[in-house]
PDB file of N, CA and C in Angstrom:
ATOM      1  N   UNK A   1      12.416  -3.763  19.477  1.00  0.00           N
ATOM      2  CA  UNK A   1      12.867  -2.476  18.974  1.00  0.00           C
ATOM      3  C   UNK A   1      11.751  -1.466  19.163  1.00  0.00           C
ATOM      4  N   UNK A   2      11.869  -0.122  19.381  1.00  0.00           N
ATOM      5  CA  UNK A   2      11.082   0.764  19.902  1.00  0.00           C
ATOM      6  C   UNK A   2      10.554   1.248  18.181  1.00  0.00           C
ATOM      7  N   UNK A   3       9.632   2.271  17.979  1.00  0.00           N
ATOM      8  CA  UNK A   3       8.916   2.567  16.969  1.00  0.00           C
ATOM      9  C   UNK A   3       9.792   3.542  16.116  1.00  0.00           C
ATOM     10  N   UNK A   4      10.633   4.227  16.520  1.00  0.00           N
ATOM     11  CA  UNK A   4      11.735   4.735  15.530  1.00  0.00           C
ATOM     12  C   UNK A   4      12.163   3.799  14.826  1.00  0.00           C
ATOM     13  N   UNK A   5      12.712   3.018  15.157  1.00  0.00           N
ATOM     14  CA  UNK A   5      14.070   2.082  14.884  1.00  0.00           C
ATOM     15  C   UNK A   5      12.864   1.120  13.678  1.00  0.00           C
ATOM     16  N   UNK A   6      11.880   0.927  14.052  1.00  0.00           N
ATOM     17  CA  UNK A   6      11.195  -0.322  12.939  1.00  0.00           C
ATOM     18  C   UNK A   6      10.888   0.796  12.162  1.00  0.00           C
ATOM     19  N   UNK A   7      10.250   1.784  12.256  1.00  0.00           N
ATOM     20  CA  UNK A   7      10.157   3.106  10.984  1.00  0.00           C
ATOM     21  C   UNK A   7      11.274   3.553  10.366  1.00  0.00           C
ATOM     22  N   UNK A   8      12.487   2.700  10.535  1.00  0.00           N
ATOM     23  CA  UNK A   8      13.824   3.325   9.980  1.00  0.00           C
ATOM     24  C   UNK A   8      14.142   1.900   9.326  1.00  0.00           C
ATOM     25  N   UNK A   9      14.109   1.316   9.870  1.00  0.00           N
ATOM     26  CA  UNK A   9      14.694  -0.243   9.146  1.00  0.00           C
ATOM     27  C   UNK A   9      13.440  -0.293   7.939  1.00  0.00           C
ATOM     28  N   UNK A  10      12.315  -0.318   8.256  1.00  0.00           N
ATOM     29  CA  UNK A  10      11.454  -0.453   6.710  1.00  0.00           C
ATOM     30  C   UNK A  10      11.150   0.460   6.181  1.00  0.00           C
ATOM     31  N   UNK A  11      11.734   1.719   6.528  1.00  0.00           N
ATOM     32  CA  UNK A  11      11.612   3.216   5.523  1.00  0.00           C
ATOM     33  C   UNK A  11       9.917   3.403   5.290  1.00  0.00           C
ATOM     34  N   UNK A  12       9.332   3.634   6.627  1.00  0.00           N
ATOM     35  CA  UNK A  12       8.139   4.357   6.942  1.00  0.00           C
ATOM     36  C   UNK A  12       8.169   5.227   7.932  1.00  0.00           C
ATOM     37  N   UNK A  13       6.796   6.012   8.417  1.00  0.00           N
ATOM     38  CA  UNK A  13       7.349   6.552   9.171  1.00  0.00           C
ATOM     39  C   UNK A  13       6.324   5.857  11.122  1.00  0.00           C
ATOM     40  N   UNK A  14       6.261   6.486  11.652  1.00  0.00           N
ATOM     41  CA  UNK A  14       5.844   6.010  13.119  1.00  0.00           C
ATOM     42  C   UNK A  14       4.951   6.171  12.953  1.00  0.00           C
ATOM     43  N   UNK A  15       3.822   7.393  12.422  1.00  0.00           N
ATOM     44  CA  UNK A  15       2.908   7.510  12.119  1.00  0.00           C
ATOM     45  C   UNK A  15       2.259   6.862  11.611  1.00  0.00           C
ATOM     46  N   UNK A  16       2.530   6.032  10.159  1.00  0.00           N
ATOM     47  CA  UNK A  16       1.896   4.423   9.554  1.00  0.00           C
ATOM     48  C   UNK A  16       2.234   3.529  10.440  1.00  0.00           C
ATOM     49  N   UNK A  17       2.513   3.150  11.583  1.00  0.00           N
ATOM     50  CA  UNK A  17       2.975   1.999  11.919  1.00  0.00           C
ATOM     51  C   UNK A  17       1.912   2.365  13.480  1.00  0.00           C
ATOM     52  N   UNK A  18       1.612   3.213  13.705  1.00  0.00           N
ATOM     53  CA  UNK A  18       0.695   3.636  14.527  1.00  0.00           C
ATOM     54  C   UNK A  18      -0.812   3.261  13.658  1.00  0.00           C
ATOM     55  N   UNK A  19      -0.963   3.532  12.917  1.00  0.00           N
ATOM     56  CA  UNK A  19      -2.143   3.335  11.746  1.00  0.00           C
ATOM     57  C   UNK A  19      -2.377   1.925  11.496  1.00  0.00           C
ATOM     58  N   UNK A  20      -0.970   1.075  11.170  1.00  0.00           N
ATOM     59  CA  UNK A  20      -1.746  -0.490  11.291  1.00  0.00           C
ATOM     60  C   UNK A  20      -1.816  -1.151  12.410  1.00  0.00           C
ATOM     61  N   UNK A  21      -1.503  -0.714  13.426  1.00  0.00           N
ATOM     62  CA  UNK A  21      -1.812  -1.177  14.775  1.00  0.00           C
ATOM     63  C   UNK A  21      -3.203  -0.820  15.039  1.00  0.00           C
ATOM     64  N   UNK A  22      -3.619   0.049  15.077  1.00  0.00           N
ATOM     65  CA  UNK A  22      -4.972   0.653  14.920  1.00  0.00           C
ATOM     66  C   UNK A  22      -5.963  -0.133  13.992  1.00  0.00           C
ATOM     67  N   UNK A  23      -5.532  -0.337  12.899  1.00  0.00           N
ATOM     68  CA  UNK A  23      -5.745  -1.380  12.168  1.00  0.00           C
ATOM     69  C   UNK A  23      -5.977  -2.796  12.221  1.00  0.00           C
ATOM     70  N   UNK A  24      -5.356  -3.103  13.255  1.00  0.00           N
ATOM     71  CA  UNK A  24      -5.110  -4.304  13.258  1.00  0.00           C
ATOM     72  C   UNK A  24      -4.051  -5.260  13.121  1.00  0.00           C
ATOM     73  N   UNK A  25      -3.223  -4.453  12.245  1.00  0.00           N
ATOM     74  CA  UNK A  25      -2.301  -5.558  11.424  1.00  0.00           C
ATOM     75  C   UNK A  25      -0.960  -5.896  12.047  1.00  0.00           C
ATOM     76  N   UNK A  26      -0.785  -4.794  13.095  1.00  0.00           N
ATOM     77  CA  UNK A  26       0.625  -5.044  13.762  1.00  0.00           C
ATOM     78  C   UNK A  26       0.295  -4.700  14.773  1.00  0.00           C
ATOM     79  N   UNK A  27       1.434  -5.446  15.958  1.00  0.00           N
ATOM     80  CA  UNK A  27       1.214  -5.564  17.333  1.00  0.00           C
ATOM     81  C   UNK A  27       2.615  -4.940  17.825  1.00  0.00           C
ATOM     82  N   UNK A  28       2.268  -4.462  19.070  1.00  0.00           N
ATOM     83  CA  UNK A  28       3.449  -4.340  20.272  1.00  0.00           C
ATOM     84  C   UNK A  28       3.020  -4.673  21.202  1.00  0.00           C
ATOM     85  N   UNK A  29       4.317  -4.368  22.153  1.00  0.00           N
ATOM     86  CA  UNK A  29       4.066  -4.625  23.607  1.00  0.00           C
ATOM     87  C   UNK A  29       4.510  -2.966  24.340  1.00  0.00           C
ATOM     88  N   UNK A  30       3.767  -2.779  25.484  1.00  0.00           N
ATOM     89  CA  UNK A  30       4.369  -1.243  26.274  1.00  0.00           C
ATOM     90  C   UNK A  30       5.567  -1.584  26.973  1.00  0.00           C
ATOM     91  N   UNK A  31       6.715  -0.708  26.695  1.00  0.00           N
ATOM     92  CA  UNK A  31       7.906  -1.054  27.963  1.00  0.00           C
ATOM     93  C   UNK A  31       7.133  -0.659  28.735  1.00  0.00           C
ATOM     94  N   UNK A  32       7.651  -0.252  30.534  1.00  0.00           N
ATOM     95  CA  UNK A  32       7.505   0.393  31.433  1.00  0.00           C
ATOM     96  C   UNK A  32       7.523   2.145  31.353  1.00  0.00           C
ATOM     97  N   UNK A  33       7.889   2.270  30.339  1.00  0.00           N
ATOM     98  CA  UNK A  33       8.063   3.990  30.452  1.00  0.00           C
ATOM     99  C   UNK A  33       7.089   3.988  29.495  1.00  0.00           C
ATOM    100  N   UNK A  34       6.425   3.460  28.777  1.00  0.00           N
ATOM    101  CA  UNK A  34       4.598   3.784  27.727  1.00  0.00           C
ATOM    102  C   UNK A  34       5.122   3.621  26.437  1.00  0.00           C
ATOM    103  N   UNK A  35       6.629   3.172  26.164  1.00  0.00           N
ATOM    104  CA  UNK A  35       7.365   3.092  24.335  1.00  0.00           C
ATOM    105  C   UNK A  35       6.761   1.779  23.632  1.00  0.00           C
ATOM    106  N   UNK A  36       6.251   1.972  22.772  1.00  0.00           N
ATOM    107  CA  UNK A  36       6.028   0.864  22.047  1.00  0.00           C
ATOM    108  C   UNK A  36       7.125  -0.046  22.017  1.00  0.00           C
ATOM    109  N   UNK A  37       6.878  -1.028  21.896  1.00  0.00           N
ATOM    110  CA  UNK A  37       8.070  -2.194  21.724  1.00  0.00           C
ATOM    111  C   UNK A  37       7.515  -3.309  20.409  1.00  0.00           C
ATOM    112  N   UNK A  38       9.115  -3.657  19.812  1.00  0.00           N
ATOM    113  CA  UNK A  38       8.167  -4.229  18.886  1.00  0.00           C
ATOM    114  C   UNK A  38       9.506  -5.462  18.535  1.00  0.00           C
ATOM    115  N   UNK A  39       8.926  -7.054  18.563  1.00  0.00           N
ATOM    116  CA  UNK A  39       9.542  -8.179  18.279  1.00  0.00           C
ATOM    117  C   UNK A  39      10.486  -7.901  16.695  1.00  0.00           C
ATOM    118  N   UNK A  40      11.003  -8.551  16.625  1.00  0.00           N
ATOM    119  CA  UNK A  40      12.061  -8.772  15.125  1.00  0.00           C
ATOM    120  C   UNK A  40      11.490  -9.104  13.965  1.00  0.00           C
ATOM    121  N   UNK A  41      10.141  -9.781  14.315  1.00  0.00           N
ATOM    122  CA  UNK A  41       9.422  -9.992  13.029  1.00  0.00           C
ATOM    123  C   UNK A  41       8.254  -8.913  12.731  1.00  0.00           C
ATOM    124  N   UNK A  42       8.576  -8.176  13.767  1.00  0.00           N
ATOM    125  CA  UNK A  42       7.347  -6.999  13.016  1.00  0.00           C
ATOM    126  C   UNK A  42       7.714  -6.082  11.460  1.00  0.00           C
ATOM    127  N   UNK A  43       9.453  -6.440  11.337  1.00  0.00           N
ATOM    128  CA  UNK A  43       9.983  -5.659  10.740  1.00  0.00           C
ATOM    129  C   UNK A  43       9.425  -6.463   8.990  1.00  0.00           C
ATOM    130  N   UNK A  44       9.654  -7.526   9.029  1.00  0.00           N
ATOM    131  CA  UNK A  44       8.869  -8.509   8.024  1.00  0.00           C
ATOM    132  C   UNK A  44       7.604  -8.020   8.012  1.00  0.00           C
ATOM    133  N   UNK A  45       6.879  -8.201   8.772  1.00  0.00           N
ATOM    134  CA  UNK A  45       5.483  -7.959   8.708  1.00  0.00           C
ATOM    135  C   UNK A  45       5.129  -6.316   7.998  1.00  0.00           C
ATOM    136  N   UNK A  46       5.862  -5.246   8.428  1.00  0.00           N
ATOM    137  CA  UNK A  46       5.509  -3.912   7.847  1.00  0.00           C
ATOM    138  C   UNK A  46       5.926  -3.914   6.635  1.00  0.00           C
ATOM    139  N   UNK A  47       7.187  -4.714   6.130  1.00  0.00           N
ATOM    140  CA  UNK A  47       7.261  -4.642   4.626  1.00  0.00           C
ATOM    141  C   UNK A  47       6.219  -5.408   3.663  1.00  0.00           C
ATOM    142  N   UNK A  48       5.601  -6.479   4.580  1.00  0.00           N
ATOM    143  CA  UNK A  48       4.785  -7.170   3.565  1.00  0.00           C
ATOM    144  C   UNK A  48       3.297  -5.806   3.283  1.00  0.00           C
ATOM    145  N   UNK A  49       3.243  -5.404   4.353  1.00  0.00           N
ATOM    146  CA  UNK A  49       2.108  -4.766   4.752  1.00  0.00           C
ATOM    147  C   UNK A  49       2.402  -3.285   3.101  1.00  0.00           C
ATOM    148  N   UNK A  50       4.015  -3.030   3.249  1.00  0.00           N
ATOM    149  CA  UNK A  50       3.762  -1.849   2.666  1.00  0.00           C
ATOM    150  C   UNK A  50       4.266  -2.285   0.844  1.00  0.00           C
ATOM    151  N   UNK A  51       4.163  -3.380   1.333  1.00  0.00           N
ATOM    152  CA  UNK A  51       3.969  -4.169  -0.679  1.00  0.00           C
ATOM    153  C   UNK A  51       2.860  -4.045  -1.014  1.00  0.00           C
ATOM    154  N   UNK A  52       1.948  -4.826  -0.028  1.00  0.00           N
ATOM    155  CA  UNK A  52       0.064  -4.756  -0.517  1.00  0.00           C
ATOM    156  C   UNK A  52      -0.026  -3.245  -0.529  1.00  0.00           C
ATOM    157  N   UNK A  53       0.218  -1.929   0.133  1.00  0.00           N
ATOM    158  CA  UNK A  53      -0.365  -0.840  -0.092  1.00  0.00           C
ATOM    159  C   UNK A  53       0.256  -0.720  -1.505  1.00  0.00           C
ATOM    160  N   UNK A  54       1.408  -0.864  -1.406  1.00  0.00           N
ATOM    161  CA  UNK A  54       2.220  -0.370  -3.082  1.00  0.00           C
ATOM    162  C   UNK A  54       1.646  -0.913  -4.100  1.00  0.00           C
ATOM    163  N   UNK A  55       0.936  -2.068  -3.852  1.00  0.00           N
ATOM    164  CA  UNK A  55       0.691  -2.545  -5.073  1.00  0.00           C
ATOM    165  C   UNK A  55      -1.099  -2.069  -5.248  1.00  0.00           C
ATOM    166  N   UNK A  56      -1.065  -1.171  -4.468  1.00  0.00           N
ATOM    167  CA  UNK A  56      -2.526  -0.719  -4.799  1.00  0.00           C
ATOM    168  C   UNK A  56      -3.559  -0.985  -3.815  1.00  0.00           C
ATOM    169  N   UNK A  57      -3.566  -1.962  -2.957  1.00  0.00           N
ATOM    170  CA  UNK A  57      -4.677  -2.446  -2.215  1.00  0.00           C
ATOM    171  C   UNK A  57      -4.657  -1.660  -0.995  1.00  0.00           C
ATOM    172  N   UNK A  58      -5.686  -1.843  -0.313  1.00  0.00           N
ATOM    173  CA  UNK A  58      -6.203  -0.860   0.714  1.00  0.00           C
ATOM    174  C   UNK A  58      -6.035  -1.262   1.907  1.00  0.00           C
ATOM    175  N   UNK A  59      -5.520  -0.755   3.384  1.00  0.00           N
ATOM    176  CA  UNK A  59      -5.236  -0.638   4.566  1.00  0.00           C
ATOM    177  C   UNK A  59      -6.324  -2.164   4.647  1.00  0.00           C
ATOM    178  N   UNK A  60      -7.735  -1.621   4.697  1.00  0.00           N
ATOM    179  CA  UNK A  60      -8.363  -2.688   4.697  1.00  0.00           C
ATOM    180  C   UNK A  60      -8.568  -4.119   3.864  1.00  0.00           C
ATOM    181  N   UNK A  61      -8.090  -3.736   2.440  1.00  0.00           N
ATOM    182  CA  UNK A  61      -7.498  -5.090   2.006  1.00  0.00           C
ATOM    183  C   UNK A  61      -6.878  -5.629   2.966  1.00  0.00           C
ATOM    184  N   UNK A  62      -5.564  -4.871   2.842  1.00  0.00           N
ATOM    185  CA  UNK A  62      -4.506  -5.992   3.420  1.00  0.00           C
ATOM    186  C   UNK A  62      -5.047  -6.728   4.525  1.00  0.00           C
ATOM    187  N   UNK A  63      -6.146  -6.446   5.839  1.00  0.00           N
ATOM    188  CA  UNK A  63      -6.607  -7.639   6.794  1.00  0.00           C
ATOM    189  C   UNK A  63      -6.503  -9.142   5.783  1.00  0.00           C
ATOM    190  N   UNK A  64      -7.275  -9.236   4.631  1.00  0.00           N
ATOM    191  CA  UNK A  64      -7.486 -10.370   4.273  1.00  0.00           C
ATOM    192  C   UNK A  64      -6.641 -10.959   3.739  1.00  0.00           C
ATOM    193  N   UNK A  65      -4.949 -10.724   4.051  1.00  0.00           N
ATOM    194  CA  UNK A  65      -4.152 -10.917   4.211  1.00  0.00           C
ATOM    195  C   UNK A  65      -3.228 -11.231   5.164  1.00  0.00           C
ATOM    196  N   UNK A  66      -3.814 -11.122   5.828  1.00  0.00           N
ATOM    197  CA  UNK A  66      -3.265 -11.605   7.727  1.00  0.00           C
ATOM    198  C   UNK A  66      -2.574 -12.517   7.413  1.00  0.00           C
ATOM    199  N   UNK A  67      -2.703 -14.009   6.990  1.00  0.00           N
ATOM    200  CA  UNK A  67      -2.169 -15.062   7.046  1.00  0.00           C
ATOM    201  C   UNK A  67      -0.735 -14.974   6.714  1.00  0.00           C
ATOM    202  N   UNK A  68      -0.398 -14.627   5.435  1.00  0.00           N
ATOM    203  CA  UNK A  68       1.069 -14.056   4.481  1.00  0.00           C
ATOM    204  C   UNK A  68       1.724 -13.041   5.259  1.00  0.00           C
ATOM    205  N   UNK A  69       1.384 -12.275   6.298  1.00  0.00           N
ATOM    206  CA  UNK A  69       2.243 -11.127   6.180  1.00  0.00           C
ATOM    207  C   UNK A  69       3.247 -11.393   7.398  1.00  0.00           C
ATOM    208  N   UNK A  70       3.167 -12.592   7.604  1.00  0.00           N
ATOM    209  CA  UNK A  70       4.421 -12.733   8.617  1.00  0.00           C
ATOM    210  C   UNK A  70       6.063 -13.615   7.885  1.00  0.00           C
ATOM    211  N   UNK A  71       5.407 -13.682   6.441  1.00  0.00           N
ATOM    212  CA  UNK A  71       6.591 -14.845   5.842  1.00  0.00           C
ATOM    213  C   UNK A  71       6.531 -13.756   4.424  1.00  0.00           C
ATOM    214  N   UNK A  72       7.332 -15.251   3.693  1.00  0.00           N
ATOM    215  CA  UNK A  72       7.844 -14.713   2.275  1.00  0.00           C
ATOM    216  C   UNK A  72       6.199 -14.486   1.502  1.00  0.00           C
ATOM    217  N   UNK A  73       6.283 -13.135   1.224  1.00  0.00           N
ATOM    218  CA  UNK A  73       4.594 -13.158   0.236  1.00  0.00           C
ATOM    219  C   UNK A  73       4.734 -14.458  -0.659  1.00  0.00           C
ATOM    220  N   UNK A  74       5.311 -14.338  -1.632  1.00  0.00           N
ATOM    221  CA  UNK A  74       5.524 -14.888  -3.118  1.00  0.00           C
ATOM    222  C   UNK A  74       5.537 -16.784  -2.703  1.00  0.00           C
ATOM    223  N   UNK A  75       5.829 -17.023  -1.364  1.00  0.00           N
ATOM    224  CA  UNK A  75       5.363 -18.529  -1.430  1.00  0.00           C
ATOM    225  C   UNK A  75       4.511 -19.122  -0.616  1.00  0.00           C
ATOM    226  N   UNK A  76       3.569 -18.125  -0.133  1.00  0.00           N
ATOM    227  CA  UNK A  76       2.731 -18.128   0.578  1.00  0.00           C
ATOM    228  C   UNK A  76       1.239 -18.014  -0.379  1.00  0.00           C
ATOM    229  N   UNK A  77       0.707 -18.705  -0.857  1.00  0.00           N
ATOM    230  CA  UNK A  77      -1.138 -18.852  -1.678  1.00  0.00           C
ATOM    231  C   UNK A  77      -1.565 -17.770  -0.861  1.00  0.00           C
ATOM    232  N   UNK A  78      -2.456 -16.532  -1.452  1.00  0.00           N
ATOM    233  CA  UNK A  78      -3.370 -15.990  -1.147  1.00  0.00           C
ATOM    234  C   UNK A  78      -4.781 -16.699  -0.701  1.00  0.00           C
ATOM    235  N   UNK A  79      -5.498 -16.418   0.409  1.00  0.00           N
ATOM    236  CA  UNK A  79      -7.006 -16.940  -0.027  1.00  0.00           C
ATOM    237  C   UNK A  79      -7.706 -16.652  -1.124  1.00  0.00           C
ATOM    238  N   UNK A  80      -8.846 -17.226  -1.177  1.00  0.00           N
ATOM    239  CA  UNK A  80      -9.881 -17.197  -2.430  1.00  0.00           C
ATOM    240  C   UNK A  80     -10.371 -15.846  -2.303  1.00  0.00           C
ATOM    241  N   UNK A  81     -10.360 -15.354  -0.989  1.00  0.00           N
ATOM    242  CA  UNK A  81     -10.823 -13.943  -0.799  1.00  0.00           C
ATOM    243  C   UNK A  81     -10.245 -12.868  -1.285  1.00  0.00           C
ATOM    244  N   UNK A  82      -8.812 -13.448  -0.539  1.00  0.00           N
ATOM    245  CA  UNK A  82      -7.209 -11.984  -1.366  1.00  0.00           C
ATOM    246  C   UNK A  82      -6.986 -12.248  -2.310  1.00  0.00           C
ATOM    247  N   UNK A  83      -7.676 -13.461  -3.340  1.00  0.00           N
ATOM    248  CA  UNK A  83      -7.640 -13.121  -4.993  1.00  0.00           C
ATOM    249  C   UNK A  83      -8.784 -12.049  -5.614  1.00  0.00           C
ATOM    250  N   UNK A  84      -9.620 -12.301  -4.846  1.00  0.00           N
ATOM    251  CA  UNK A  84     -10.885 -11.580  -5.186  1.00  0.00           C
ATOM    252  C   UNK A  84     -10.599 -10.279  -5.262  1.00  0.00           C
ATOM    253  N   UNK A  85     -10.169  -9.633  -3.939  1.00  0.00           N
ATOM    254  CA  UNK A  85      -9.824  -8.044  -3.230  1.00  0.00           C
ATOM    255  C   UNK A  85      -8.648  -7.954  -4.390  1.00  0.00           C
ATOM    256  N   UNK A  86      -7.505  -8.757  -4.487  1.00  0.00           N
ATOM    257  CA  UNK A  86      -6.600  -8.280  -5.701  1.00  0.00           C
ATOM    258  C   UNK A  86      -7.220  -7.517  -7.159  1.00  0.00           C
ATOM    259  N   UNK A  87      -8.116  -8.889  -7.364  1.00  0.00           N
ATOM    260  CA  UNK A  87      -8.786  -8.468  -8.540  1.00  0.00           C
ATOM    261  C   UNK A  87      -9.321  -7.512  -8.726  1.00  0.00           C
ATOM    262  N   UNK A  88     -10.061  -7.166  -7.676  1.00  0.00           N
ATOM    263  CA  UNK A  88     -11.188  -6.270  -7.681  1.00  0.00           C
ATOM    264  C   UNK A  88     -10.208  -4.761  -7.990  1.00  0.00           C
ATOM    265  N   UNK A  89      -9.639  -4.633  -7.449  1.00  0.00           N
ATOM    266  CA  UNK A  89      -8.641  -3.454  -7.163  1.00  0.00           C
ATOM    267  C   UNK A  89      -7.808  -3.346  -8.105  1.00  0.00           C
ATOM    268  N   UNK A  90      -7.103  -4.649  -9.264  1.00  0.00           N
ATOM    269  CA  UNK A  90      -6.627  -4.345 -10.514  1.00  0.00           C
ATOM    270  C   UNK A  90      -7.585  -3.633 -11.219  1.00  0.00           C
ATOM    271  N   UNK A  91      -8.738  -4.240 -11.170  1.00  0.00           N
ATOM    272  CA  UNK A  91      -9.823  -3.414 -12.094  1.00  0.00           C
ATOM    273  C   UNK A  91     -10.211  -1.804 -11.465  1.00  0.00           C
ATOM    274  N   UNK A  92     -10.132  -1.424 -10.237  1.00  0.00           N
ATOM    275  CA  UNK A  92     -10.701  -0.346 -10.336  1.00  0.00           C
ATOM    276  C   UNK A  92      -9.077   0.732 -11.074  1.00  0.00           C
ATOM    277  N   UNK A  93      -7.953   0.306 -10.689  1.00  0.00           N
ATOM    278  CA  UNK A  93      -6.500   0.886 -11.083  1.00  0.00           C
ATOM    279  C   UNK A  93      -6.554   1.009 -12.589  1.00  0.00           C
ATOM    280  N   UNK A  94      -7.351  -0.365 -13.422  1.00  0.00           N
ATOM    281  CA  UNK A  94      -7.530  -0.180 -15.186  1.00  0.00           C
ATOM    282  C   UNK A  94      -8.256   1.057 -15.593  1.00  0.00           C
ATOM    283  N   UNK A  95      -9.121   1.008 -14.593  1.00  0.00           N
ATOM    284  CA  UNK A  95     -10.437   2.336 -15.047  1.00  0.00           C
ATOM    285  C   UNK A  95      -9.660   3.581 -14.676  1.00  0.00           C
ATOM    286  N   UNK A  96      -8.944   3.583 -13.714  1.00  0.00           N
ATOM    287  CA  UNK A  96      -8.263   5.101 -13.646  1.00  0.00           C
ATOM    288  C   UNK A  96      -7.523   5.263 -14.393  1.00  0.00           C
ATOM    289  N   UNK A  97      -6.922   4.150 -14.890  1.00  0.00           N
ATOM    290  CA  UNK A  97      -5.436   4.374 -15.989  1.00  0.00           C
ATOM    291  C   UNK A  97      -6.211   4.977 -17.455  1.00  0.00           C
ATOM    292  N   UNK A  98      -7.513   4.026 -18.012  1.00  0.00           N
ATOM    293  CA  UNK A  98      -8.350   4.421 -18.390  1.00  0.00           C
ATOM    294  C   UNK A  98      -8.512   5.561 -18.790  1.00  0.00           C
ATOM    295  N   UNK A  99      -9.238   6.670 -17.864  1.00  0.00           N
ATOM    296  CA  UNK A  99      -9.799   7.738 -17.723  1.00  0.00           C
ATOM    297  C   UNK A  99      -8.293   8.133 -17.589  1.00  0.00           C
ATOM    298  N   UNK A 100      -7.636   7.984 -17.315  1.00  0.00           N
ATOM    299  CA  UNK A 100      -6.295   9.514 -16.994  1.00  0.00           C
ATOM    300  C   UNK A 100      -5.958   9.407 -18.753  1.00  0.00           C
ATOM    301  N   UNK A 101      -5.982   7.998 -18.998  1.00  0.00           N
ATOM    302  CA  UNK A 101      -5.148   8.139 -20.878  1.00  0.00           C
ATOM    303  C   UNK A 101      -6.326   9.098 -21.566  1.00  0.00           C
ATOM    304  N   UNK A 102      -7.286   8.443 -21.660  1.00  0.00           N
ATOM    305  CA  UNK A 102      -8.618   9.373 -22.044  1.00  0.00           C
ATOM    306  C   UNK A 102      -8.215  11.051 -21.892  1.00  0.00           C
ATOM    307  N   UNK A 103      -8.360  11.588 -20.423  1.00  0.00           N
ATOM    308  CA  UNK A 103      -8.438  12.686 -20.245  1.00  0.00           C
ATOM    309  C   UNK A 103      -6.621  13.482 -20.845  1.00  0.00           C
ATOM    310  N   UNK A 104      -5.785  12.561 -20.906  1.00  0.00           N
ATOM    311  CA  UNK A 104      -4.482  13.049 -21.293  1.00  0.00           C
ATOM    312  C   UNK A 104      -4.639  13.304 -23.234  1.00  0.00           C
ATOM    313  N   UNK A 105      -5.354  12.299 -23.575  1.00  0.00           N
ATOM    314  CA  UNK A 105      -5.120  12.319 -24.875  1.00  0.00           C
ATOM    315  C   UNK A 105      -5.790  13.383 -25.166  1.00  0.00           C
ATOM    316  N   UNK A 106      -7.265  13.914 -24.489  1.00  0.00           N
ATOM    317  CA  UNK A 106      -8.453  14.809 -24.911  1.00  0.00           C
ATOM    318  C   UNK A 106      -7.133  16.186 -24.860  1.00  0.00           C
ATOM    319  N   UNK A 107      -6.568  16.059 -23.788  1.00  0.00           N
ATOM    320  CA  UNK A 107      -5.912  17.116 -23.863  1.00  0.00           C
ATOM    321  C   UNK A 107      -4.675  17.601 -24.455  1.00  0.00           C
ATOM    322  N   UNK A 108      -3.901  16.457 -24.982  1.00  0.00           N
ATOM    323  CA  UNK A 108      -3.226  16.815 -26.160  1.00  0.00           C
ATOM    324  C   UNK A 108      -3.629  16.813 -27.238  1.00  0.00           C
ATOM    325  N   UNK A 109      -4.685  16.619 -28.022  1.00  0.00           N
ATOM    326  CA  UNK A 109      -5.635  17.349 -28.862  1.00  0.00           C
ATOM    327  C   UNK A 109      -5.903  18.640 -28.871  1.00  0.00           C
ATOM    328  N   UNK A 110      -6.134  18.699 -27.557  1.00  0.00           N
ATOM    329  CA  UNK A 110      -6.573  20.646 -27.402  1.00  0.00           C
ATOM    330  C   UNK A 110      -4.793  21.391 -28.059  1.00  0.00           C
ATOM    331  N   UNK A 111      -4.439  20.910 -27.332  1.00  0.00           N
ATOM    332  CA  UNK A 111      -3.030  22.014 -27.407  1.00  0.00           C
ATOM    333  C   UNK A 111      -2.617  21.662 -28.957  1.00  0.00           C
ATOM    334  N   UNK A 112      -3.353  20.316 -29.354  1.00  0.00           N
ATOM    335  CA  UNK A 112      -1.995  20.353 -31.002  1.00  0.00           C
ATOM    336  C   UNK A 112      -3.266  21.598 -31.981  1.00  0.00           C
ATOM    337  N   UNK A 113      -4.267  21.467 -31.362  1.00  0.00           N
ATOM    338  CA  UNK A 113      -5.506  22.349 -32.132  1.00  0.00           C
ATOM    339  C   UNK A 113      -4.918  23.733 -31.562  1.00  0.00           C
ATOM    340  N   UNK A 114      -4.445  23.946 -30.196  1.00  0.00           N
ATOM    341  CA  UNK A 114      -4.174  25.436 -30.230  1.00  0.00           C
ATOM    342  C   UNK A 114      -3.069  25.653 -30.686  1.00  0.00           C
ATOM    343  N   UNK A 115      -2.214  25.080 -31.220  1.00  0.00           N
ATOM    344  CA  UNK A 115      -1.186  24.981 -31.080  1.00  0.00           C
ATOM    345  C   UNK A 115      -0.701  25.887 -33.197  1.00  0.00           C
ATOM    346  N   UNK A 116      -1.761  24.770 -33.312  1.00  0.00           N
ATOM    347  CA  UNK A 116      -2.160  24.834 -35.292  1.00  0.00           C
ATOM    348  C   UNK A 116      -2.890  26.066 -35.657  1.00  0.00           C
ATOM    349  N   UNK A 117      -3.407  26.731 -34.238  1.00  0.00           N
ATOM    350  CA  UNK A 117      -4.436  28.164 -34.602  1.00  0.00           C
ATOM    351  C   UNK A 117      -3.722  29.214 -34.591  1.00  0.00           C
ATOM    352  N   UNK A 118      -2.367  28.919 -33.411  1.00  0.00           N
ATOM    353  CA  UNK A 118      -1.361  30.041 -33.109  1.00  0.00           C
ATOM    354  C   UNK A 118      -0.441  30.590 -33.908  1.00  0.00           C
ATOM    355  N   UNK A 119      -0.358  29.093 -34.774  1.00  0.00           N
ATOM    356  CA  UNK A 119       0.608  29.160 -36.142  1.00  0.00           C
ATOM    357  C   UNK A 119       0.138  29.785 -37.195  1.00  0.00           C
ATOM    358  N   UNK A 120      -1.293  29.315 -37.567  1.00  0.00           N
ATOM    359  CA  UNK A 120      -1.811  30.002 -38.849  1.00  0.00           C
ATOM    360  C   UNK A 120      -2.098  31.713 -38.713  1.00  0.00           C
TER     361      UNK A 120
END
């Protein structure tokens, strides 16, 4: 299938699918006229690819994921490595959640304080 057609079946666009090739993570072949071409299982492969981004991990995570991204994630063992990179990356997602509750709460404080000055 040419690079439209796999950017339409896994609801990305050509542009990311140009990006993990570049990457590494997905392959084609050139027809004769210069179109990307791309086997039936690439279409598997970009959804696994765009689970690991969804779930937070990075273009470059996902390499250490190579092994899984041609089958079912969920019965496929991560390495000792793609537990690590998981981990690592839950924790930096805690600290932002973190800091955004932090900076949300600081700021509904402000407004219930302006809020109590506007009234009196």
């Amino acid at each position: 299938m040419r690079i439209g057609e796999l950017a339409r079946r896994t609801g990305t666009t050509a542009r990311a699918l140009r990006h993990y090739e570049q990457a590494g993570l997905l392959t084609s072949r050139r027809a004769p006229n210069g179109y990307r071409v791309y086997d039936a299982a690439a279409e598997v492969r970009v959804r696994n690819i765009r689970y690991l981004l969804d779930a937070g991990l990075t273009l470059e995570d996902v390499g250490f994921f190579a092994a899984c991204l041609d089958g079912d994630m969920a019965t496929v063992p991560p390495s000792r490595e793609g537990l690590r990179i998981a981990q690592e990356r839950l924790a930096v997602l805690e600290a932002r959640i973190a800091a955004q509750t932090e900076a949300r709460d600081r700021l509904r404080d402000a407004l219930r304080k302006a809020t109590v000055r506007t009234v009196a």
